[in-house]
Protein backbone atom coordinates (compact mmCIF):
# COMPACT_ATOMS: atom_id res chain seq x y z
CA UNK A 1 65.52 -2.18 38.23
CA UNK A 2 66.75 -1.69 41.91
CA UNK A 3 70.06 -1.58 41.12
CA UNK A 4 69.38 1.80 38.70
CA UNK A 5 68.35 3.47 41.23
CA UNK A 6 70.17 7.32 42.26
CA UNK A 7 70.95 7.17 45.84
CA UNK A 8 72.39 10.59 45.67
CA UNK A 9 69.45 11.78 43.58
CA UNK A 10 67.30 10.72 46.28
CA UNK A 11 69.54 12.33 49.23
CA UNK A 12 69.61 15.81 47.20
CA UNK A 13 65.95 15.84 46.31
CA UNK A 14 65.39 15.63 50.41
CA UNK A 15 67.45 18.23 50.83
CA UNK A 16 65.46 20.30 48.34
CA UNK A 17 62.44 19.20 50.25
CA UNK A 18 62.58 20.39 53.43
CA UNK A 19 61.46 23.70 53.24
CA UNK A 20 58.29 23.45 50.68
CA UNK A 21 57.24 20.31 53.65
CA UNK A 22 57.85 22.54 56.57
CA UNK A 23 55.84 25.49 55.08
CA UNK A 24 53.17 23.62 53.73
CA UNK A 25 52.42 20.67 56.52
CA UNK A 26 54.64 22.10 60.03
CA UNK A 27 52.21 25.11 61.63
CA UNK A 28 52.85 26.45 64.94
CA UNK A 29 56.11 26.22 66.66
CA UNK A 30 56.18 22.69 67.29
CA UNK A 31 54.38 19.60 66.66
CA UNK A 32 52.91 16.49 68.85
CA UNK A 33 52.89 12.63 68.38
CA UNK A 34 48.96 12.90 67.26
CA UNK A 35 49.93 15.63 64.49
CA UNK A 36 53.26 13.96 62.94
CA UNK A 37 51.17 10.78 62.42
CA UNK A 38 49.28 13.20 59.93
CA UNK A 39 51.95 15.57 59.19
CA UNK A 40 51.20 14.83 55.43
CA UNK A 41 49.07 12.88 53.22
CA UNK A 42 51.86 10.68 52.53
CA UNK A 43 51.82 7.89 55.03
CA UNK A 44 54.82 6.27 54.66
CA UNK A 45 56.69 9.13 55.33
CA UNK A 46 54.62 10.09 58.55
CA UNK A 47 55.41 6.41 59.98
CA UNK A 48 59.16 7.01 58.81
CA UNK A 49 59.74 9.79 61.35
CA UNK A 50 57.93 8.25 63.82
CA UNK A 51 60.04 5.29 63.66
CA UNK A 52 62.84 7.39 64.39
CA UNK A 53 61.75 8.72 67.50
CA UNK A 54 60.88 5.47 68.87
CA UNK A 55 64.34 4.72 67.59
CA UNK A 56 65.51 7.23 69.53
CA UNK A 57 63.90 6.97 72.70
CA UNK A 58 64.51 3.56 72.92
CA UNK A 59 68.58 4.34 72.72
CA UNK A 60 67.71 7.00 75.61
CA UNK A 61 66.77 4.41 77.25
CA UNK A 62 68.97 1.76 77.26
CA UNK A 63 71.96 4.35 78.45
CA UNK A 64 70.02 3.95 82.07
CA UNK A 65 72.77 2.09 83.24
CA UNK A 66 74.53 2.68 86.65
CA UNK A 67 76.89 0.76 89.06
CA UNK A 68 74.82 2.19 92.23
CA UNK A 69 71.15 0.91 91.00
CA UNK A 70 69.94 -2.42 89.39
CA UNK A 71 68.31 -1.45 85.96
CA UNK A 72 67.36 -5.67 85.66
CA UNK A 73 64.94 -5.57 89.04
CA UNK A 74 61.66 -6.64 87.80
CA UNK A 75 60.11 -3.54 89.32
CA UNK A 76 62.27 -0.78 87.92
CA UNK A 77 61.83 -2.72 84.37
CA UNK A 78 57.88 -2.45 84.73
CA UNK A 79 58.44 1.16 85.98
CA UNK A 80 60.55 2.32 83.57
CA UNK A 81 58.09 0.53 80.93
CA UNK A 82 55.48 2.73 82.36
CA UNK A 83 57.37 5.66 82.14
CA UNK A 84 58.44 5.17 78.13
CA UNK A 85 54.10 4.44 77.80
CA UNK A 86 53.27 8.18 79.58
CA UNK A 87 56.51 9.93 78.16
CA UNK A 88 55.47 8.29 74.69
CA UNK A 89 51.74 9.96 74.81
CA UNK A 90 53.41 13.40 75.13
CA UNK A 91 55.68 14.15 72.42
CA UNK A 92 56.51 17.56 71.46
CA UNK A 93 59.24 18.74 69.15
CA UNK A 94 60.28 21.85 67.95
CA UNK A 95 60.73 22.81 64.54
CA UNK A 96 64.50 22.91 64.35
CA UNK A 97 64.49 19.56 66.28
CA UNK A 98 61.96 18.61 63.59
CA UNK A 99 63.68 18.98 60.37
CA UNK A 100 66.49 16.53 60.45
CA UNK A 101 63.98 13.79 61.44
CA UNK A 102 61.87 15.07 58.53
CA UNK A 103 64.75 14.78 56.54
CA UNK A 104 65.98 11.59 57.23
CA UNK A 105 61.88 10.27 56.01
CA UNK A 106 61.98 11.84 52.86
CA UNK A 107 65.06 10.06 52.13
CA UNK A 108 63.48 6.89 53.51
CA UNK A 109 60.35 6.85 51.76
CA UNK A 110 61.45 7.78 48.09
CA UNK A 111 63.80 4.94 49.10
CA UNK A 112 61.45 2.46 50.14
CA UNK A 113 58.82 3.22 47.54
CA UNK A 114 60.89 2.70 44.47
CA UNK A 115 63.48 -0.31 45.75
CA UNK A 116 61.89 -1.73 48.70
CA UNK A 117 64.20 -4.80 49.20
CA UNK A 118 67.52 -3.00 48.27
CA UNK A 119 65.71 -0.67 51.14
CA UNK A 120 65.50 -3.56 53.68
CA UNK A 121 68.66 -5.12 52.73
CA UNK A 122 70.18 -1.45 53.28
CA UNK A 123 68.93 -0.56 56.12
CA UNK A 124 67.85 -3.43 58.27
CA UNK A 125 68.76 -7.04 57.02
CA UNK A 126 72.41 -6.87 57.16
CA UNK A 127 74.37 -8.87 55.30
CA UNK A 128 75.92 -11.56 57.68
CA UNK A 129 73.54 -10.48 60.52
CA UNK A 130 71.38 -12.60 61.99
CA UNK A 131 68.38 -11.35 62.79
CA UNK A 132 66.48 -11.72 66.54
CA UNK A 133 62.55 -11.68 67.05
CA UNK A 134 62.50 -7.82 68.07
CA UNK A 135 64.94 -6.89 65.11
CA UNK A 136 62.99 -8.00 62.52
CA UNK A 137 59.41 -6.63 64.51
CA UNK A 138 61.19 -2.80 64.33
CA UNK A 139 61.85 -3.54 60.62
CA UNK A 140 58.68 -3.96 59.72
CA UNK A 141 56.62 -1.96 61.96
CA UNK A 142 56.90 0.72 60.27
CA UNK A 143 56.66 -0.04 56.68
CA UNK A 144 52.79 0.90 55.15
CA UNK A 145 53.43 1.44 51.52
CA UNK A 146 53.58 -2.18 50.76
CA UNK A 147 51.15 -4.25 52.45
CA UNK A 148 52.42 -7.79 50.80
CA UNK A 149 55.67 -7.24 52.19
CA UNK A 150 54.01 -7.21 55.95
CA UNK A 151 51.82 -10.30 54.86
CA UNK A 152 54.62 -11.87 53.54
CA UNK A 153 57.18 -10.72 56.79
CA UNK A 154 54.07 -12.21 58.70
CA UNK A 155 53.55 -15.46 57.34
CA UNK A 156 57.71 -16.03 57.59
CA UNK A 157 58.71 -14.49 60.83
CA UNK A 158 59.45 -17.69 62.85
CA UNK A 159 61.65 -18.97 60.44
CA UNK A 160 63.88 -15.93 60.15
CA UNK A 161 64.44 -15.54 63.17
CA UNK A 162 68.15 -16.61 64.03
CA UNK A 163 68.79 -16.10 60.10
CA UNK A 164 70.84 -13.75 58.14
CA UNK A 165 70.09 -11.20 56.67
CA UNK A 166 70.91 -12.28 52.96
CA UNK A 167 68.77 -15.31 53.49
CA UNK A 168 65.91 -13.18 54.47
CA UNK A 169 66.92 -11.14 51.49
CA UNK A 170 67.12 -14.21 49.19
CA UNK A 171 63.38 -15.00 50.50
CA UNK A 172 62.01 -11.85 49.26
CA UNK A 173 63.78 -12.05 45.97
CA UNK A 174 62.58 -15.52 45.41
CA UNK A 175 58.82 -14.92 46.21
CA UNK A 176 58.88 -11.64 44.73
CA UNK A 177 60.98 -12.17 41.70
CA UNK A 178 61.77 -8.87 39.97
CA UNK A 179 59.02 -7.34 40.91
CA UNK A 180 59.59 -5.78 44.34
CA UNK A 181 57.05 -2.78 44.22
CA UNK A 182 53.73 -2.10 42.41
CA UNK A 183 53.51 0.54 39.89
CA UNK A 184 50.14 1.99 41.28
CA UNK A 185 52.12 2.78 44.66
CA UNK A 186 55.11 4.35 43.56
CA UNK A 187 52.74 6.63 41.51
CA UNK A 188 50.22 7.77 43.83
CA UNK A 189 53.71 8.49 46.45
CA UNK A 190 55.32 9.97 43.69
CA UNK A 191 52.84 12.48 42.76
CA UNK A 192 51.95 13.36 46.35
CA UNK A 193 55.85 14.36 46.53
CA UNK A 194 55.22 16.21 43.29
CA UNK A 195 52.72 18.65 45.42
CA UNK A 196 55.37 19.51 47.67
CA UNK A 197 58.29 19.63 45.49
CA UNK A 198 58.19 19.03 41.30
CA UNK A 199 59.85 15.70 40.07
CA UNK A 200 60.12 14.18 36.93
CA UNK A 201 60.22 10.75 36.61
CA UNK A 202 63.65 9.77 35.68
CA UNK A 203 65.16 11.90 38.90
CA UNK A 204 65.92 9.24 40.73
CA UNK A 205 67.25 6.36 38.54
CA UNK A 206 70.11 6.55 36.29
CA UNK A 207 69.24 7.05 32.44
CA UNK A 208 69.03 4.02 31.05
CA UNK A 209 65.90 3.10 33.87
CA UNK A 210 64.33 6.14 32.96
CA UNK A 211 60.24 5.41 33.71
CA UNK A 212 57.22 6.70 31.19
CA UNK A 213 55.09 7.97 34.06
CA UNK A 214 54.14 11.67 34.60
CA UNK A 215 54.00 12.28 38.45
CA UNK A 216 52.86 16.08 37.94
CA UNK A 217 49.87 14.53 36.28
CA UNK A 218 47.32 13.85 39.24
CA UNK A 219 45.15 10.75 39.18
CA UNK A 220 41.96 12.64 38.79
CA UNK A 221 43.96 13.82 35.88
CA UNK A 222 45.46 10.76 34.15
CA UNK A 223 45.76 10.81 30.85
CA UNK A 224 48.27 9.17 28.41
CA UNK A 225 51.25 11.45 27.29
CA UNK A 226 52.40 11.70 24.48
CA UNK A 227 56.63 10.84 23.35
CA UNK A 228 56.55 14.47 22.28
CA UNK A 229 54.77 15.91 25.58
CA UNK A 230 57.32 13.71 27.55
CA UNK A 231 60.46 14.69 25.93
CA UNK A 232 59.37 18.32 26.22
CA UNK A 233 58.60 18.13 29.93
CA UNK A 234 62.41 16.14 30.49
CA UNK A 235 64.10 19.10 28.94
CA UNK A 236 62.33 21.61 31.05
CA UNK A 237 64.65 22.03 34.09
CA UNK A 238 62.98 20.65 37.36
CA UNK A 239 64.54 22.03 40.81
CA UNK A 240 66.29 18.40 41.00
CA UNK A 241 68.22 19.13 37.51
CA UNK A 242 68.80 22.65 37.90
CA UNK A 243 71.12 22.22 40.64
CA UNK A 244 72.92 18.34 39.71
CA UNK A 245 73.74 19.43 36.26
CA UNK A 246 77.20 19.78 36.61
CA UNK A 247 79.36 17.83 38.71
CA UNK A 248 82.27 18.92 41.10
CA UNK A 249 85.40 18.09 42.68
CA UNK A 250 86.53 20.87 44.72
CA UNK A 251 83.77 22.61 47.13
CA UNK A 252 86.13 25.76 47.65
CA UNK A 253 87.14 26.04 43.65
CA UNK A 254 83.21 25.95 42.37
CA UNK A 255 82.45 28.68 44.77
CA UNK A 256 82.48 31.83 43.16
CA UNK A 257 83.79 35.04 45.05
CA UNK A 258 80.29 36.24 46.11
CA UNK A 259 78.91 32.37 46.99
CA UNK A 260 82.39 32.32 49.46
CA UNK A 261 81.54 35.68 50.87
CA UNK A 262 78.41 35.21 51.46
CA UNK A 263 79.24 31.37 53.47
CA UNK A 264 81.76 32.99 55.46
CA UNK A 265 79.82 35.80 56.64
CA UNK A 266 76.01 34.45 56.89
CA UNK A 267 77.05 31.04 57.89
CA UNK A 268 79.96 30.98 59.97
CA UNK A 269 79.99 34.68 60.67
CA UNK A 270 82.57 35.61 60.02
CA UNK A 271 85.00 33.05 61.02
CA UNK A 272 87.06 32.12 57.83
CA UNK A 273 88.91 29.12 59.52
CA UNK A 274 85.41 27.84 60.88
CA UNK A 275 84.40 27.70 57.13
CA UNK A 276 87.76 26.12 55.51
CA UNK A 277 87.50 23.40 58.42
CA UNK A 278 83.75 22.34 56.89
CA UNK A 279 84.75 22.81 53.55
CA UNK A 280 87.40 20.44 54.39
CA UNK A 281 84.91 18.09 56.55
CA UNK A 282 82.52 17.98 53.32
CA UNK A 283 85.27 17.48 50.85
CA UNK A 284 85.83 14.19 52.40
CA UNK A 285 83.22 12.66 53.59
CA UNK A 286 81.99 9.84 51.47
CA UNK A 287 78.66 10.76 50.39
CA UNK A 288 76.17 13.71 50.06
CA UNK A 289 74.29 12.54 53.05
CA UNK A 290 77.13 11.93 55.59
CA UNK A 291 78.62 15.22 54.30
CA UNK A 292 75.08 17.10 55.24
CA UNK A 293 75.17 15.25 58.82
CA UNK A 294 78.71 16.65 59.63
CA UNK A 295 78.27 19.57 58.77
CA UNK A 296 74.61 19.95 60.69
CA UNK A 297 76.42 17.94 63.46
CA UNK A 298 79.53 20.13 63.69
CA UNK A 299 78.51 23.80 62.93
CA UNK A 300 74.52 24.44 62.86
CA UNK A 301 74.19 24.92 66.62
CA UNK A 302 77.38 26.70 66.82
CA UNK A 303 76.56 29.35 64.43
CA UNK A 304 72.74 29.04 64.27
CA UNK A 305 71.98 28.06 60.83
CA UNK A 306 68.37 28.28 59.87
CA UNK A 307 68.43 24.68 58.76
CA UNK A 308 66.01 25.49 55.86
CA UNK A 309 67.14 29.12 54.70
CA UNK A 310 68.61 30.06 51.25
CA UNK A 311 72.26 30.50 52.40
CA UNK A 312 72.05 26.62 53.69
CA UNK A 313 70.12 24.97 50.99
CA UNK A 314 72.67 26.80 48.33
CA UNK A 315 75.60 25.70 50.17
CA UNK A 316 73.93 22.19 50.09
CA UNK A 317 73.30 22.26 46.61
CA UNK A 318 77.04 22.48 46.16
CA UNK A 319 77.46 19.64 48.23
CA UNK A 320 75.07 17.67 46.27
CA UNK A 321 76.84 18.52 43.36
CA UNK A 322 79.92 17.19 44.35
CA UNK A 323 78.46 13.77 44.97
CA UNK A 324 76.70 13.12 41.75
CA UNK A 325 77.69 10.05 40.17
CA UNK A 326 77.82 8.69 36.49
CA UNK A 327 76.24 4.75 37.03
CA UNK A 328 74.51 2.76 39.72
CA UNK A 329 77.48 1.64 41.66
CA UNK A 330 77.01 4.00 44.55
CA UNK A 331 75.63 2.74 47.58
CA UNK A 332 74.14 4.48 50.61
CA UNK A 333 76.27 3.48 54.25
């Protein structure tokens, strides 16, 4: 049932998320290594941003190159290792620095949780890659929701190293068969996201995968649901559906007078060619989540956006609107 699954669903559901995370879990005006690792009481998505910054630091890192000073001496290697050790103790990042890491783990973790080898195979075990000793170690590192894929990455690690990443791939579709997650996990992360943010259970997978589980019902609260009770609660609109209902081809021409007004002056103040030029950037970008990057990349600093304010999240609601699609053929780069 991987292949069922909405990417953009999942990228405009993060988007939605942002703000009910960072106002129920981000206090203070920053936050330290010690506090993201229990940002929220979803796990997974704690180790997911805490990945990145590793991921990060360690490309910070490996830009200490110089023609003037030998980076390979064994001594400025152990230095620098102690440095990344002390440096690593003392993180502290600010709020706006925050949110597209935060972000970038929602995305992740709905990802993970409901198609964890289409995850792996999409994010990590390239196709033709193959796949060195400290490649497949940052893989899985950081992957809690599933213990039986560590056990499994554990008890096969010497033999995939030097392979690609389709055989690695193959492995887990051959000892796992169809059935890449467990039911009880997807749940419990599932109805913790429902806490922060509502979701119905056919949000993220196209129609015809649509699952019979109730995330707004907690488990001290399970109780079988009725075909009536569940039809009723899919034609209630949930935040997801109420802005993917329609889909769109031209940003500009499903703007209506006062939506354009209100971009040009609270978002690019002003500046009418600013806002054409991202309208333009968005229109062709090739998903919802490459569109949101460019236009964060390009024109939030410049113009201070307030990544998590009204006029951003409706402009990004447009965006996401744009990018729904009709069947599971839409991958995420």
């Amino acid at each position: 049932m991987e292949h069922k699954l909405n990417i953009s669903a999942i990228e405009l559901y993060s988007r939605k998320a942002i703000k009910p995370f960072l106002d129920k879990s981000f206090t203070g005006t920053s936050i330290t290594g010690s506090q993201i690792l229990k940002f929220c009481q979803i796990e997974q998505l704690n180790f997911f941003i805490i990945q990145q910054l590793f991921s990060k630091w360690h490309e910070e890192t490996t830009k200490l190159k110089s023609p003037y000073f030998d980076f390979e001496n064994d001594d400025v290697k152990h230095a620098l290792s102690v440095f990344m050790g002390v440096v690593s103790q003392h993180i502290k990042i600010s709020k706006e620095d925050f949110t597209p890491l935060l972000l970038q783990a929602v995305f992740n973790t709905i990802f993970y949780v409901n198609a964890p080898v289409l995850f792996l195979e999409q994010k990590h075990l390239q196709h033709d890659k193959t796949q060195n000793e400290d490649e497949l170690k940052s893989a899985f590192k950081y992957l809690k929701a599933y213990p039986k894929f560590n056990d499994f990455y554990k008890s096969s690690e010497s033999k995939w190293i030097g392979k690609t990443g389709k055989s690695i791939v193959d492995d887990f579709k051959s000892k796992f068969s169809t059935y890449y997650n467990e039911q009880e996990v997807v749940d419990k992360v599932m109805g913790d996201f429902n806490t922060f943010l509502p979701v119905l259970p056919s949000d993220f997978y196209y129609s015809e995968a649509t699952k019979t589980i109730d995330y707004s019902i907690r488990p001290d609260e399970n109780k079988p649901v009725s075909i009536n009770e569940l039809i009723g609660k899919e034609q209630k609109s949930t935040t997801l559906n109420l802005h993917t209902k329609n889909k769109i081809v031209d940003l500009r021409s499903a703007m209506s007078i006062n939506q354009r007004f209100m971009f040009v002056k609270d978002l690019f103040k002003g500046d009418s060619s600013a806002f054409e030029g991202a309208m333009s950037l968005a229109d062709n970008s090739t998903s919802y989540e490459n569109a949101v990057n460019a236009l964060i990349d390009n024109y939030s600093n410049r113009f201070g956006w307030i990544i998590d304010s009204d006029e951003v999240n409706e402009l990004f609601d447009l965006i996401g609107r744009k990018f729904l699609t009709e069947g599971p053929e839409k991958s995420v780069s």
